[in-house]
N, C-alpha and C. Protein backbone atom coordinates (compact mmCIF):
# COMPACT_ATOMS: atom_id res chain seq x y z
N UNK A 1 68.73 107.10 165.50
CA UNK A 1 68.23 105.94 164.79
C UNK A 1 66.70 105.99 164.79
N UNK A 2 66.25 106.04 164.01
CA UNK A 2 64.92 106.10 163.84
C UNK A 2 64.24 104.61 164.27
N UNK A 3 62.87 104.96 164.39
CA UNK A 3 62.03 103.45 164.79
C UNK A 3 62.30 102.26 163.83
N UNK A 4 62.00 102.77 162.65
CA UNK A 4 62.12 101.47 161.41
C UNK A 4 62.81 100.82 161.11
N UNK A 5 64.42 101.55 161.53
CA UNK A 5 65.65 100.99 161.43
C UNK A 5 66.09 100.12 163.20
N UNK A 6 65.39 100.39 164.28
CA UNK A 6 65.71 99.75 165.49
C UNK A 6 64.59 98.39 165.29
N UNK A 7 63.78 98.87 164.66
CA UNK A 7 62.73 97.60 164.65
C UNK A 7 63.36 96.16 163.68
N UNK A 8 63.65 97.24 162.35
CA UNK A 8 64.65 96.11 161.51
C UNK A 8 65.50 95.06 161.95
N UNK A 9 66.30 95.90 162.50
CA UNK A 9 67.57 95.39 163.21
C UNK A 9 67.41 94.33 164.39
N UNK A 10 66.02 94.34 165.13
CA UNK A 10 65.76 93.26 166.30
C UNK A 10 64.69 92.18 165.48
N UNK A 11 64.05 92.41 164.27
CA UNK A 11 63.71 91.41 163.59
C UNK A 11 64.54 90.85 162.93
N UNK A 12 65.84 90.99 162.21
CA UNK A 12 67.39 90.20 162.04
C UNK A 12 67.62 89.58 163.42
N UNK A 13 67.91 90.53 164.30
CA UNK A 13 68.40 89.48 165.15
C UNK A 13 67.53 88.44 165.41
N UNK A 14 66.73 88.56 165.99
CA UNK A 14 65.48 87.23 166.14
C UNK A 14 65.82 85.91 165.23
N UNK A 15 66.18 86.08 164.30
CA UNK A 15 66.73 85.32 163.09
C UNK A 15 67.98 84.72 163.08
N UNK A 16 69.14 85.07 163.81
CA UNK A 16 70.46 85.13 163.37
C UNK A 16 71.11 84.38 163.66
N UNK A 17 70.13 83.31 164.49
CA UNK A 17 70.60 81.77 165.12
C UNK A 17 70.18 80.91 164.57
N UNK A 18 68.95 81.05 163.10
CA UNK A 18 68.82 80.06 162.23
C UNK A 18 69.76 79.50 161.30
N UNK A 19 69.39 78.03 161.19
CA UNK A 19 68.74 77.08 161.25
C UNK A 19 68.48 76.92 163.08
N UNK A 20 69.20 76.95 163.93
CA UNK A 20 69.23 76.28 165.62
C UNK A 20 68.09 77.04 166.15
N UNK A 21 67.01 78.30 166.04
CA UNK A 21 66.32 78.63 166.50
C UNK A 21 65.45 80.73 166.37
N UNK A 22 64.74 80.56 166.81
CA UNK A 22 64.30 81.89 166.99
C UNK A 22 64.66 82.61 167.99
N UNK A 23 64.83 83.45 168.18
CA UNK A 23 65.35 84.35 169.42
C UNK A 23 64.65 85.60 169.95
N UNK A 24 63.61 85.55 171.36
CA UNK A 24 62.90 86.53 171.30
C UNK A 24 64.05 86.70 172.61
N UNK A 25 64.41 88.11 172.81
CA UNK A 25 65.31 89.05 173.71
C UNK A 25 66.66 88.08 173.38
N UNK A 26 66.84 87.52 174.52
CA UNK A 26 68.22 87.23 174.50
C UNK A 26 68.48 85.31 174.62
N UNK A 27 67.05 85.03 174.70
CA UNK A 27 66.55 83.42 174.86
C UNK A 27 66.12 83.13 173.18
N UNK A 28 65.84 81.72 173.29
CA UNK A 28 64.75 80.90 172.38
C UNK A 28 63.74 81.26 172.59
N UNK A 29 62.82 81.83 171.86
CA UNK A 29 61.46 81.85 171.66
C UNK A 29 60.26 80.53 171.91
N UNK A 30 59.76 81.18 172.96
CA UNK A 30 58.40 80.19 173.14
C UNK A 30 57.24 80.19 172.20
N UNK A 31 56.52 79.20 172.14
CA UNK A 31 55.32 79.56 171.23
C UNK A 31 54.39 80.64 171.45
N UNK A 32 54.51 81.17 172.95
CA UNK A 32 53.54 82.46 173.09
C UNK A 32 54.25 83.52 172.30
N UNK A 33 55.75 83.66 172.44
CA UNK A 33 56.94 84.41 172.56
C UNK A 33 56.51 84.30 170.69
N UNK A 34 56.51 83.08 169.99
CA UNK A 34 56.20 83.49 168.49
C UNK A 34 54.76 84.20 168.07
N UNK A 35 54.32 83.81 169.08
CA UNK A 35 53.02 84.52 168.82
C UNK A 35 52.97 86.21 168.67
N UNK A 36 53.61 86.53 169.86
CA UNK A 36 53.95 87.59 169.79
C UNK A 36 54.91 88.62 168.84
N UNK A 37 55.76 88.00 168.33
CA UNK A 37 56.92 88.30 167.31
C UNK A 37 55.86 88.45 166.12
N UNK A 38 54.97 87.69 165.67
CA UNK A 38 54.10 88.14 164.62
C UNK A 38 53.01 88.90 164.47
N UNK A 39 52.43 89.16 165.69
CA UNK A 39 51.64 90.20 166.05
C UNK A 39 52.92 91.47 166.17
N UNK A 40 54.09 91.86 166.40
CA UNK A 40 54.92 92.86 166.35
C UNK A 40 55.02 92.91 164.69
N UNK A 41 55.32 91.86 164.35
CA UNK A 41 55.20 92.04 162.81
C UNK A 41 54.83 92.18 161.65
N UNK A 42 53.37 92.45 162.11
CA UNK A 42 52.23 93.17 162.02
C UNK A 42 52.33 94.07 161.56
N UNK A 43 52.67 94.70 163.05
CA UNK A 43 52.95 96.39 163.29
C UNK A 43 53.88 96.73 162.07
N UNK A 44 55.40 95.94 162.59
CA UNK A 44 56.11 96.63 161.39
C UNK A 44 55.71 96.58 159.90
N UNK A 45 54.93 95.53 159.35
CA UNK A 45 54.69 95.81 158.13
C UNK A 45 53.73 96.93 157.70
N UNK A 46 53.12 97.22 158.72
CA UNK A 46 52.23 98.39 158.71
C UNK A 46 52.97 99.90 158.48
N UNK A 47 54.03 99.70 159.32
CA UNK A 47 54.68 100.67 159.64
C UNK A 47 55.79 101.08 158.18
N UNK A 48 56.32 99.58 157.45
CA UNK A 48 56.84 100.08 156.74
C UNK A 48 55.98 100.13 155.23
N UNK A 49 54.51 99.84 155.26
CA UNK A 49 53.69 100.56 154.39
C UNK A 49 53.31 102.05 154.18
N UNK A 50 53.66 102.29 155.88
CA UNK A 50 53.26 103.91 155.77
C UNK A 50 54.00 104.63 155.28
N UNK A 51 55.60 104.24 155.14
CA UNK A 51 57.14 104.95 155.32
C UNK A 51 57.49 104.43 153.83
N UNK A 52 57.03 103.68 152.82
CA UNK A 52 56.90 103.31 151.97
C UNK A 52 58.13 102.73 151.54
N UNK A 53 58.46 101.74 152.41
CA UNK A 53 59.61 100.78 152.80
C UNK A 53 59.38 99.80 152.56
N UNK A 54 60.23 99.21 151.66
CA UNK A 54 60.00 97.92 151.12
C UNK A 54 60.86 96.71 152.07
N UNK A 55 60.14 96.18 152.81
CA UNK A 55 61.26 95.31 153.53
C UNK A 55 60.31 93.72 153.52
N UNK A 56 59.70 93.47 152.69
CA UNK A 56 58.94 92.59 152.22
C UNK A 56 59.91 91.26 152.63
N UNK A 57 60.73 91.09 151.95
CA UNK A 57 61.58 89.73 152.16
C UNK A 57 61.80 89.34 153.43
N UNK A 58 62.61 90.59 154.22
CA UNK A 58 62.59 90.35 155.56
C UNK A 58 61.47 90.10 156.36
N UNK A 59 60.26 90.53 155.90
CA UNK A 59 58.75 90.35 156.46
C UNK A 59 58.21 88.81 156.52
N UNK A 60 58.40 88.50 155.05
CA UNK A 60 58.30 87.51 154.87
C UNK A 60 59.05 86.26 155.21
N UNK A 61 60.42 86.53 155.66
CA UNK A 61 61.72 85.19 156.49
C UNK A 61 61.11 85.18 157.77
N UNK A 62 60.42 86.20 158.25
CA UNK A 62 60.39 86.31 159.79
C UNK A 62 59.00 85.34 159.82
N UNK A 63 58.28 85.67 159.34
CA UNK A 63 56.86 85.02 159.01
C UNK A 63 56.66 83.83 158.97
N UNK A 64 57.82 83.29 158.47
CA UNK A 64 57.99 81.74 157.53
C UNK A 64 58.72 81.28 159.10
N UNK A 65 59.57 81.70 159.49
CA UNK A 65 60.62 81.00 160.93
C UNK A 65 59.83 81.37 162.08
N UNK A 66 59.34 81.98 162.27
CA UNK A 66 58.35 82.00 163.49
C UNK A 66 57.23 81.58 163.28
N UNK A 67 56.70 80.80 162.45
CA UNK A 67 55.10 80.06 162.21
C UNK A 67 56.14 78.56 162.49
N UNK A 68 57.12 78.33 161.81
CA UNK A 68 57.58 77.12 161.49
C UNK A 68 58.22 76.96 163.62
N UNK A 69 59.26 77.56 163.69
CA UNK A 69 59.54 77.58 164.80
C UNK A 69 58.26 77.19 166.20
N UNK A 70 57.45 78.29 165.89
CA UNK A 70 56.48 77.64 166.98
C UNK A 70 56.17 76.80 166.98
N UNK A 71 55.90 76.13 165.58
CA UNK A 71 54.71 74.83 165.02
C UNK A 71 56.19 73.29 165.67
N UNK A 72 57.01 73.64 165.72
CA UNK A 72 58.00 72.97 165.70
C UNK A 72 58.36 72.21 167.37
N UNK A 73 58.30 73.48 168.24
CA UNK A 73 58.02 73.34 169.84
C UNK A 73 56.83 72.78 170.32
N UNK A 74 56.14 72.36 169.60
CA UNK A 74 54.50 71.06 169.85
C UNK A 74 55.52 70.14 169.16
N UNK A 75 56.84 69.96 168.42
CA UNK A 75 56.54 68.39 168.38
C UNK A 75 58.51 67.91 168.76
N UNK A 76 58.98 68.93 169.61
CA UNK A 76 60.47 69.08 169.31
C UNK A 76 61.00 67.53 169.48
N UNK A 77 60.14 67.09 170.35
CA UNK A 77 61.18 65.81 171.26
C UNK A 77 61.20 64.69 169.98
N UNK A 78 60.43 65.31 169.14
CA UNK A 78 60.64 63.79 167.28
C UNK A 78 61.83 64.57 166.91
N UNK A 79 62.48 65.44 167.28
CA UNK A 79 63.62 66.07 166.19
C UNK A 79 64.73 66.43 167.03
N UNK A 80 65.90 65.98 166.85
CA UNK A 80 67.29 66.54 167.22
C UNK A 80 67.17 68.04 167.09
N UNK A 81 66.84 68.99 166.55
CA UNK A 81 66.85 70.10 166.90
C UNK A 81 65.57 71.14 165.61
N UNK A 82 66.14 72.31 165.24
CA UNK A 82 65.02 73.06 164.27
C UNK A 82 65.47 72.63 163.17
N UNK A 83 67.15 72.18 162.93
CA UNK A 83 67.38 72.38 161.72
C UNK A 83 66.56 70.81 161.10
N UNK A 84 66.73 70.04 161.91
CA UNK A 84 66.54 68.42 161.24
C UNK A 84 64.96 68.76 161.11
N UNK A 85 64.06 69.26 162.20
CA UNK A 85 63.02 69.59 161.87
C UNK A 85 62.35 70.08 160.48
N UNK A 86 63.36 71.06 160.23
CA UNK A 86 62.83 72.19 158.71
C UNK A 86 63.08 70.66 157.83
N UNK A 87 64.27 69.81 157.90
CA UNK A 87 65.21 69.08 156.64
C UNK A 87 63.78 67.95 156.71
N UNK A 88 62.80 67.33 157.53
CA UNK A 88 62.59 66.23 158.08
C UNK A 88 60.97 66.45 157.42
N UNK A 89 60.21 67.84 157.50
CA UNK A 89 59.20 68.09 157.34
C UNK A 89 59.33 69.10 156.01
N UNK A 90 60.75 68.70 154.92
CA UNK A 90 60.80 69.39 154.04
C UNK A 90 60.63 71.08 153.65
N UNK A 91 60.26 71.65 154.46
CA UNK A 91 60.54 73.12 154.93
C UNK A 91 61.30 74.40 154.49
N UNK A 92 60.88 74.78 154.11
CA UNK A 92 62.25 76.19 153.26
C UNK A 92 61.83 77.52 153.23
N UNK A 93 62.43 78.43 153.46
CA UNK A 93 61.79 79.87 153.37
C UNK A 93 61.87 80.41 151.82
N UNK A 94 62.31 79.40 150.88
CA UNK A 94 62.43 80.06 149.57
C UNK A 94 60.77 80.36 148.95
């Protein structure tokens, strides 16, 4: 398995509990923890500029749920959870 495709595959997962949350390893993601997921995602978009891999969409969902997600853990205790959050502060990755 090559890098681009192991990297892919743990930026899906990170994802795969939305609307309920972000997932850095095997937990919820902290706001440092999103911080970090986008500085990695960085990398990968770099990475799949070089490899001339279009994974733009996925670049861009991860981008949108981990800015929103972090921004979300400064104010969780106003919201029953991420999803009422996204519905509450009108929110969408479209």
């Amino acid at each position: 398995m090559e890098i681009e495709e192991i990297q892919r595959r743990y930026f899906e997962y990170t994802l795969h509990e939305i609307p309920y949350g972000v997932l850095y390893s095997q937990n919820g993601a902290t706001s440092e923890e999103c911080i970090k997921l986008l500085d990695e995602l960085k990398n990968y978009e770099l990475l799949c500029a070089r490899l001339k891999i279009n994974r733009m969409k996925l670049i861009e969902k991860c981008r949108f749920y981990y800015n929103a997600y972090k921004d979300y853990l400064y104010v969780c205790e106003e919201y029953s959870d991420f999803s009422d959050y996204l519905d509450h502060v009108k929110i969408t990755d479209n």
